[in-house]
Protein backbone atom coordinates (compact mmCIF):
# COMPACT_ATOMS: atom_id res chain seq x y z
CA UNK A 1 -73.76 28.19 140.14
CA UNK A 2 -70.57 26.04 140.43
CA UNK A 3 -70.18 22.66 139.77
CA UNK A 4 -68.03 19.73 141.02
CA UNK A 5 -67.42 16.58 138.85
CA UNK A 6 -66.71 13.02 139.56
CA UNK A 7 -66.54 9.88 137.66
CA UNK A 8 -66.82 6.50 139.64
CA UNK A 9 -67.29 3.29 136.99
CA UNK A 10 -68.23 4.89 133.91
CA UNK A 11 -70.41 7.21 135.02
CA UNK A 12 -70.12 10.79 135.50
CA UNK A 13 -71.67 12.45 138.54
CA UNK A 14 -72.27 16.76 138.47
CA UNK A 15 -73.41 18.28 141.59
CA UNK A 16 -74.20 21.61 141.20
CA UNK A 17 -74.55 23.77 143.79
CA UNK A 18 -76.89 27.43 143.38
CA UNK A 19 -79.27 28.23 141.19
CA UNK A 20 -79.20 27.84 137.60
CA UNK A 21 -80.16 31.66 136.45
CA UNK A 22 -79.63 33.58 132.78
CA UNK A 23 -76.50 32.96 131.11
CA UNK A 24 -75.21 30.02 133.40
CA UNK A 25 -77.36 27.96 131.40
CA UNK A 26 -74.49 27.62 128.82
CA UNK A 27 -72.24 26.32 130.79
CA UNK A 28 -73.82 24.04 131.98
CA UNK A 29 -74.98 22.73 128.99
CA UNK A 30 -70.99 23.09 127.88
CA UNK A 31 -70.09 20.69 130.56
CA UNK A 32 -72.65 18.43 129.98
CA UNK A 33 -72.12 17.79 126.49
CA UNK A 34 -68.39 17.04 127.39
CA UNK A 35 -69.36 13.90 128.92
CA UNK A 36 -71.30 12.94 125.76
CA UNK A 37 -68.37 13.04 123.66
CA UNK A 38 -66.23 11.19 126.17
CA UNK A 39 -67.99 7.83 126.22
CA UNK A 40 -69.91 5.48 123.42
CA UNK A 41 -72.80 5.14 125.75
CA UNK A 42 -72.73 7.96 128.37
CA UNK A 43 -74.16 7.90 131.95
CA UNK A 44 -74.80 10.86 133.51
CA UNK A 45 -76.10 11.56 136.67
CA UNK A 46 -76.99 15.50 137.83
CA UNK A 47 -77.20 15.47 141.50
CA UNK A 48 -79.56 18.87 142.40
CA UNK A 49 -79.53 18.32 146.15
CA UNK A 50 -78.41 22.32 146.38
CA UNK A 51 -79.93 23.75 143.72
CA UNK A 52 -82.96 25.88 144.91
CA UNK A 53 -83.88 27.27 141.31
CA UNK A 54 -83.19 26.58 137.82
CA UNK A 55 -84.84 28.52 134.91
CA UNK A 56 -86.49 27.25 131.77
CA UNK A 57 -83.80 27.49 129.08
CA UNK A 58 -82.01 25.34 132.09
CA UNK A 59 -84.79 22.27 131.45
CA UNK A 60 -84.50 22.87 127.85
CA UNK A 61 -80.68 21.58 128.28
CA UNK A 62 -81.39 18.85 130.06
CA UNK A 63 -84.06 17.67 127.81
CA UNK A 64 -81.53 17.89 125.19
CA UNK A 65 -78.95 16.07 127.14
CA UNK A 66 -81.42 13.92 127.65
CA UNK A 67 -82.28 12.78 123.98
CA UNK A 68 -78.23 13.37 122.99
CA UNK A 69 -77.50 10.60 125.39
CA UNK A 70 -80.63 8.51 124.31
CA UNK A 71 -79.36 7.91 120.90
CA UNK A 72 -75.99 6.97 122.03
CA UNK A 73 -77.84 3.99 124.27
CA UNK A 74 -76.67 5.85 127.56
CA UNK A 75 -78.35 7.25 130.83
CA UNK A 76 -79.17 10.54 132.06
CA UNK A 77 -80.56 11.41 135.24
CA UNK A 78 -81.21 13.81 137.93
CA UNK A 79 -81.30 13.49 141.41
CA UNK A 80 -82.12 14.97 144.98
CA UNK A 81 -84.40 17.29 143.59
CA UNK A 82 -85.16 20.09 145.99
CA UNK A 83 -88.97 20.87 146.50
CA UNK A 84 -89.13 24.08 143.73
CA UNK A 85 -86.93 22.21 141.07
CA UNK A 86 -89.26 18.92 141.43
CA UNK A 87 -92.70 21.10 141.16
CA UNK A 88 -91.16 22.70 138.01
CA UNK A 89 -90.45 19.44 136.88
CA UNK A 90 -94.49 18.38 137.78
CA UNK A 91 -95.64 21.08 136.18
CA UNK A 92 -93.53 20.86 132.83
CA UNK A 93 -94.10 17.50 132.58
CA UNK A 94 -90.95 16.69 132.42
CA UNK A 95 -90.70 14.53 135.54
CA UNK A 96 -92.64 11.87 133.25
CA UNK A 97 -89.61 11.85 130.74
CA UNK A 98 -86.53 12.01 132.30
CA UNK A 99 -85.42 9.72 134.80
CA UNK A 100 -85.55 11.11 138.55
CA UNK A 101 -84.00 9.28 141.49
CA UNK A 102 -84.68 10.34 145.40
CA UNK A 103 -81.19 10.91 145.91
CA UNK A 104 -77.02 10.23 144.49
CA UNK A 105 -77.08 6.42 145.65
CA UNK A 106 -79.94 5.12 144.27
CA UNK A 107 -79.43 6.59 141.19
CA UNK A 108 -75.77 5.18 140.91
CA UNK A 109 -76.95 1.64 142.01
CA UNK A 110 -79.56 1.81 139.15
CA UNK A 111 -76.97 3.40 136.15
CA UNK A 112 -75.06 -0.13 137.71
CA UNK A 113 -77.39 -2.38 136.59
C-alpha cells in the first residue's frame, strides 16, 4: 500500500494505491488522524480508485475517522470505489454511513459547498 497526499482548499485528498492488508492498517490510520489534528473542521477525502482489497480492521479505521471528524463538524469521504471494496462496503453496511462519491471530482465539488 502507498499513499500520495494532496491538499487543494482545505481539504486533504489520500489516494492510496494497493491493497490495504494486516499491519498496513496502522498506517493508514496514522496518516489519517494527522489531518484531524491539522484543521478545526477537517475534510478528508480517500480516493480508492486503485485499491483492489482492503481488510476489516481497514473499515474499522475509517469508521473511526469517520466519527473523529464528525465531532469536529468536518467531512470524510471515500471515493472511486473499485467493485470488491464497494460490495464490502454493501455488505457491512457501511456504504449507508459514510459518505461515498463516484469518483475524486465530485467528491471535491461537494466538500466545496
Amino acid at each position: 500500500m502507498k499513499t500520495k497526499n494532496k491538499k487543494k482548499n482545505d481539504i486533504w485528498i489520500v489516494e492510496i494505491e494497493g491493497p490495504i492488508k494486516s499491519g498496513m492498517e496502522f498506517t493508514l490510520a496514522d496518516e489519517l488522524e494527522s489531518y484531524l489534528h491539522q484543521m478545526e473542521a477537517p475534510k478528508i477525502i480517500v480516493d480508492l480508485k486503485k485499491v483492489p482489497f482492503i481488510n476489516s480492521a481497514a473499515l474499522g479505521i475509517f469508521l473511526n475517522i469517520f466519527r473523529e471528524v464528525e465531532k469536529k463538524n468536518g467531512r470524510f469521504g471515500l471515493c472511486s470505489l473499485t467493485s470488491d471494496v464497494e460490495n464490502l462496503l454493501e455488505i457491512t453496511k457501511l456504504e449507508s454511513v459514510l459518505e461515498i462519491f463516484r469518483n475524486q471530482e465530485d467528491a471535491f465539488d461537494s466538500f466545496q459547498d
